[in-house]
N, C-alpha and C. Protein backbone atom coordinates (compact mmCIF):
# COMPACT_ATOMS: atom_id res chain seq x y z
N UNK A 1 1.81 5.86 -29.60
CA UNK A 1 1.88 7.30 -29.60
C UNK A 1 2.89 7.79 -30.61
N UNK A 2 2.73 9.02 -31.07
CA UNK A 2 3.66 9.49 -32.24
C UNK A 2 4.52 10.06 -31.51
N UNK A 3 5.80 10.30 -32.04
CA UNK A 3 7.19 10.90 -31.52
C UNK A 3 6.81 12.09 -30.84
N UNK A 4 7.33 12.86 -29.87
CA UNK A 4 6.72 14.19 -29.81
C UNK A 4 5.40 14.22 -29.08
N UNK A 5 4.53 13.40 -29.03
CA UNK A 5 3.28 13.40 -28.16
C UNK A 5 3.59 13.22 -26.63
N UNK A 6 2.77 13.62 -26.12
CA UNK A 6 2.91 13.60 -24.47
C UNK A 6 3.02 12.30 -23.98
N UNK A 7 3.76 11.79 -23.46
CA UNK A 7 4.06 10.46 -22.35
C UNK A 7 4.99 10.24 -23.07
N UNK A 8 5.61 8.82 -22.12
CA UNK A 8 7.00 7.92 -22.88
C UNK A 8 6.57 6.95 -23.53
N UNK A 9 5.18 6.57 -23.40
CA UNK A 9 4.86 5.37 -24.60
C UNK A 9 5.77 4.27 -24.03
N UNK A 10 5.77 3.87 -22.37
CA UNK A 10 6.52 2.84 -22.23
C UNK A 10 5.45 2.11 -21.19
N UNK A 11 5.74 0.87 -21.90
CA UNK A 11 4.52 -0.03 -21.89
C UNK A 11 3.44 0.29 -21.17
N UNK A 12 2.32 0.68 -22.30
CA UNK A 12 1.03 1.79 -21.46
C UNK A 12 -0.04 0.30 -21.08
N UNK A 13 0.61 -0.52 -21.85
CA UNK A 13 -0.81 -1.92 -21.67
C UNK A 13 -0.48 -2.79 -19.98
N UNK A 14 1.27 -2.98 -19.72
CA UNK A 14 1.27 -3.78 -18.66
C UNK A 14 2.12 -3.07 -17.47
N UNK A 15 2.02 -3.14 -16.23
CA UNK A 15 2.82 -2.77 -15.25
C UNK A 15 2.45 -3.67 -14.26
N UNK A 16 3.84 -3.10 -13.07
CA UNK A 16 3.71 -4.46 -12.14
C UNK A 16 3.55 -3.39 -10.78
N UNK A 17 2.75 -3.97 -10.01
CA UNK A 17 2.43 -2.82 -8.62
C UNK A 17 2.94 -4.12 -7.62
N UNK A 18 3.30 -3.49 -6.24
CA UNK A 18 3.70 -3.95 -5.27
C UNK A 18 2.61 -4.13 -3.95
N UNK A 19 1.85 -4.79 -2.95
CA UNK A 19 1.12 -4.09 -2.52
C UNK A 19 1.70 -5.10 -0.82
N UNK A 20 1.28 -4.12 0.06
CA UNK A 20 1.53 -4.79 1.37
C UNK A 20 1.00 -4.28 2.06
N UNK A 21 0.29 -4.95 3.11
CA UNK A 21 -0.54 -4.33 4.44
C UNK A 21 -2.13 -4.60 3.37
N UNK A 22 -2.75 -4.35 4.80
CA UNK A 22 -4.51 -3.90 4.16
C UNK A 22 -4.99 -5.49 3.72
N UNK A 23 -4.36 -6.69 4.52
CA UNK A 23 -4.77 -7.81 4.10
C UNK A 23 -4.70 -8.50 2.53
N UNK A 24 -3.63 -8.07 2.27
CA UNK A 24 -3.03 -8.20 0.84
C UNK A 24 -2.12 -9.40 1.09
N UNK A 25 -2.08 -10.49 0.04
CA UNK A 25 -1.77 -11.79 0.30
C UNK A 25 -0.06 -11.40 0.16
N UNK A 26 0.54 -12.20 0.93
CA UNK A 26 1.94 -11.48 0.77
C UNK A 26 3.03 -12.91 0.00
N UNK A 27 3.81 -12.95 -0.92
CA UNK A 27 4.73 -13.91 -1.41
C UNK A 27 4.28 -14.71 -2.85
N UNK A 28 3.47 -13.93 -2.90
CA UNK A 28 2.96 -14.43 -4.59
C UNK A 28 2.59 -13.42 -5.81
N UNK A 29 2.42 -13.58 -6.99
CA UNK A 29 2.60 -13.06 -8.06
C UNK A 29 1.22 -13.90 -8.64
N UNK A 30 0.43 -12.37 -8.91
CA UNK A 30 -1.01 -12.26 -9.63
C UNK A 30 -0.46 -11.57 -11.41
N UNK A 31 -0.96 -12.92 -11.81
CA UNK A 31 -0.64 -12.43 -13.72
C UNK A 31 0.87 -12.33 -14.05
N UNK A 32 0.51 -12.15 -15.53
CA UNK A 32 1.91 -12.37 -16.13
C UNK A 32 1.89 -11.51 -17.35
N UNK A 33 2.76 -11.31 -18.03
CA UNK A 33 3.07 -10.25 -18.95
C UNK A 33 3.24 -11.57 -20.20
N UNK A 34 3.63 -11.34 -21.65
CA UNK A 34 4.39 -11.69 -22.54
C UNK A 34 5.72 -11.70 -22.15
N UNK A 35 6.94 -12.13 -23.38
CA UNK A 35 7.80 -12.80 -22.69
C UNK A 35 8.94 -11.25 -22.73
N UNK A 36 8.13 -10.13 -23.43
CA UNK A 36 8.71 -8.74 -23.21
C UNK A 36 8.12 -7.79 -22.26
N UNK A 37 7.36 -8.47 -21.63
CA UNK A 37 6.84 -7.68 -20.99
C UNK A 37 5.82 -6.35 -21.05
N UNK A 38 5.51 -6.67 -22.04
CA UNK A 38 4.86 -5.43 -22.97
C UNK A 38 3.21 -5.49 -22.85
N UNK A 39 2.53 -6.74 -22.35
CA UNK A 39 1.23 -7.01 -22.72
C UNK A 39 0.43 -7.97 -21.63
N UNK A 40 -0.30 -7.89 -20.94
CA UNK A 40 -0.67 -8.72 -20.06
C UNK A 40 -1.03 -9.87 -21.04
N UNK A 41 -0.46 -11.20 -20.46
CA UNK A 41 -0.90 -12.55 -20.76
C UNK A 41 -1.89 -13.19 -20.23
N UNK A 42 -1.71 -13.13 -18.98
CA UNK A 42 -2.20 -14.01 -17.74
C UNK A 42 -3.12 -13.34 -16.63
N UNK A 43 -4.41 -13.51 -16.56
CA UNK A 43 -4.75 -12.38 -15.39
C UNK A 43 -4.67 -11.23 -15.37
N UNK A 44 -5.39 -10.70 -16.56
CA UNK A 44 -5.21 -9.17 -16.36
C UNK A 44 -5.98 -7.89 -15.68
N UNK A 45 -5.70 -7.60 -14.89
CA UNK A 45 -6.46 -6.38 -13.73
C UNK A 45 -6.60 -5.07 -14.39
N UNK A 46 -7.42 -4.37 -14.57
CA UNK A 46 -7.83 -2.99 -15.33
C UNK A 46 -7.56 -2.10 -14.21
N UNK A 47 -7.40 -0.67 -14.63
CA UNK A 47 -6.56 0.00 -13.53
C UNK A 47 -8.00 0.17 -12.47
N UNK A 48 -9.05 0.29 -13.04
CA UNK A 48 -10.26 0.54 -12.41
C UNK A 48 -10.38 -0.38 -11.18
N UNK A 49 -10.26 -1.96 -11.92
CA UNK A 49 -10.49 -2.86 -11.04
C UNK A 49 -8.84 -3.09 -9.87
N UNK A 50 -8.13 -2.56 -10.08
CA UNK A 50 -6.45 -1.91 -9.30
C UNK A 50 -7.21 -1.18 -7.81
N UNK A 51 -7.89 -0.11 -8.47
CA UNK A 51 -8.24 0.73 -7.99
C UNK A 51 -9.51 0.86 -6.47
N UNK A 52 -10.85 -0.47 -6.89
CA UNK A 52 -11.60 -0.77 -6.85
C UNK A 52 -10.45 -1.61 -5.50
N UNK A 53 -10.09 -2.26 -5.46
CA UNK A 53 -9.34 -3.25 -4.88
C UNK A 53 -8.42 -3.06 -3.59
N UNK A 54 -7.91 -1.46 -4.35
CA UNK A 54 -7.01 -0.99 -3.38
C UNK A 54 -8.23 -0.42 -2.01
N UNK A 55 -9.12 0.48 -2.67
CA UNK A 55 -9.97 1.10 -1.83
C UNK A 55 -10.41 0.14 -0.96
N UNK A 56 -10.96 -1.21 -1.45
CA UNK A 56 -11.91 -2.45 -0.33
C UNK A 56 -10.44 -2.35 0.54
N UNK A 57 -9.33 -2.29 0.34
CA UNK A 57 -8.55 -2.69 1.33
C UNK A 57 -8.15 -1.68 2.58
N UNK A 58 -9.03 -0.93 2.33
CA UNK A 58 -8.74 0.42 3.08
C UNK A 58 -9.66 0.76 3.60
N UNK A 59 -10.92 -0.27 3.11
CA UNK A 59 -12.45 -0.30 3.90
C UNK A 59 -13.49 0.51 3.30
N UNK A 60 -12.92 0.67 2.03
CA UNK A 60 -13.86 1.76 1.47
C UNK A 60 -14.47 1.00 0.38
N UNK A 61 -15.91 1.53 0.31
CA UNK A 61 -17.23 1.01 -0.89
C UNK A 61 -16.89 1.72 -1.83
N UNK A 62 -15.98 1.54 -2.99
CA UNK A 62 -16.05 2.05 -3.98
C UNK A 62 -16.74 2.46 -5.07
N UNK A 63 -18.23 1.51 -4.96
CA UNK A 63 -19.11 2.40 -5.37
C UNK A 63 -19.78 2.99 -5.01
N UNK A 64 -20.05 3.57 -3.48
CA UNK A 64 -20.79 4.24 -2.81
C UNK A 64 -19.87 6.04 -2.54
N UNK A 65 -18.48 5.46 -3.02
CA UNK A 65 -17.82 7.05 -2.93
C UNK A 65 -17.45 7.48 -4.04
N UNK A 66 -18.26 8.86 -3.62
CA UNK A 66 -18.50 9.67 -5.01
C UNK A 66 -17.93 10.73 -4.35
N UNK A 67 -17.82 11.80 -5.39
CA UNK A 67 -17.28 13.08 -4.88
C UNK A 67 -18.13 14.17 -6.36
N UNK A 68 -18.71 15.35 -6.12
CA UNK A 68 -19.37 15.73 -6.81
C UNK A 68 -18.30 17.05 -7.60
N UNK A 69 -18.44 17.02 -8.93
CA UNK A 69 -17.75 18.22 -9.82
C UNK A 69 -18.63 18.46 -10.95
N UNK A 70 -18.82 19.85 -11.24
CA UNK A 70 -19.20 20.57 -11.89
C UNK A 70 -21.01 19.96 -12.07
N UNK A 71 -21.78 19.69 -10.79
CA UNK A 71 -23.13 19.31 -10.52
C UNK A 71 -23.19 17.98 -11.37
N UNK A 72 -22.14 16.97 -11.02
CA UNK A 72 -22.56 15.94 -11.67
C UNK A 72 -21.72 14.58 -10.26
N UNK A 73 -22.45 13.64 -10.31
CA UNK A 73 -21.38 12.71 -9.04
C UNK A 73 -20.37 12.08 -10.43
N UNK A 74 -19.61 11.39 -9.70
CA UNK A 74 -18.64 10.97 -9.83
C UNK A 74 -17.63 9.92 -9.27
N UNK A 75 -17.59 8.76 -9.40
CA UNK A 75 -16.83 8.04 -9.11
C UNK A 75 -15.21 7.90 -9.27
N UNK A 76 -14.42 7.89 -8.01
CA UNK A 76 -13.02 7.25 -8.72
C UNK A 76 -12.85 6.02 -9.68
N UNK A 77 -13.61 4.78 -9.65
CA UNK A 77 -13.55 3.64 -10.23
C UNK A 77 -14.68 4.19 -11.56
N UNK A 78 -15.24 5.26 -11.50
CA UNK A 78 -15.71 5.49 -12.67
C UNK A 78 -16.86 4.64 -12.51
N UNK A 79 -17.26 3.79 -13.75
CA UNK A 79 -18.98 3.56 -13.70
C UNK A 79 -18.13 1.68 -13.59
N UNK A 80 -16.97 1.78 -13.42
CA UNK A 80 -16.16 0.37 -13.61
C UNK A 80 -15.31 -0.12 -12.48
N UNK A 81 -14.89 -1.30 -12.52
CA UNK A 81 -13.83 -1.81 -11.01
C UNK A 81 -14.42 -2.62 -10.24
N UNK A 82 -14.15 -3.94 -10.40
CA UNK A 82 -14.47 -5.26 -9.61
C UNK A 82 -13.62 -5.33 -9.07
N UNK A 83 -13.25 -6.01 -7.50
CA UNK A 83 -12.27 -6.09 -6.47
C UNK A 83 -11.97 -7.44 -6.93
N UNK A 84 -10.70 -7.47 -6.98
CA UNK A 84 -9.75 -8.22 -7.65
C UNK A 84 -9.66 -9.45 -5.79
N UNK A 85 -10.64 -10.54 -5.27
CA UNK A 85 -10.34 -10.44 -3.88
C UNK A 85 -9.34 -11.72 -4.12
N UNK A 86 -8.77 -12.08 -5.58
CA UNK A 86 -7.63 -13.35 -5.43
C UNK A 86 -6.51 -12.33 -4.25
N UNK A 87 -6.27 -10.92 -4.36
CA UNK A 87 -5.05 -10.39 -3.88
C UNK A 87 -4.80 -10.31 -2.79
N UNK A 88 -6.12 -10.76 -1.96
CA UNK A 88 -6.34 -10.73 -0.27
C UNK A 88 -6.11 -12.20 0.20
N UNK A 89 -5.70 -12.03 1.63
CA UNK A 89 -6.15 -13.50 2.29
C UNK A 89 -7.36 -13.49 2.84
């Protein structure tokens, strides 16, 4: 991003989420970054498929929920998002 553009431009490619409850495997670490942390290396999850993942854990068909705007459906996971199920037991 250029100076002055909207966001902080801090690392838009990798982040690390926390997750607990909802049958989420607990004491291990899914993927890895570079050695700055800047870039997924290892296992990388798309926010879609984040997303897709979080919902199964909450019991919800993520592609069956839609929500309709401006006469068109619509997905949260978008037309994308495979459930990531390494993150479950």
């Amino acid at each position: 991003m250029a100076e002055g553009a909207d966001g902080r431009n801090h690392h838009p490619k990798a982040f690390t989420v926390w997750l607990a409850g909802g049958g989420a495997k607990g004491g291990f670490t899914y993927g890895s970054t570079d050695e700055f942390g800047y870039a997924p290396a290892e296992n990388p999850v798309h926010m879609h498929d984040l997303h897709a993942s979080m919902l199964y854990a909450l019991g919800l068909d993520h592609e069956r929920l839609t929500y309709r705007h401006a006469g068109r459906d619509f997905r949260l996971t978008d037309i994308h998002g495979n459930i990531v199920h390494d993150l479950f037991s």
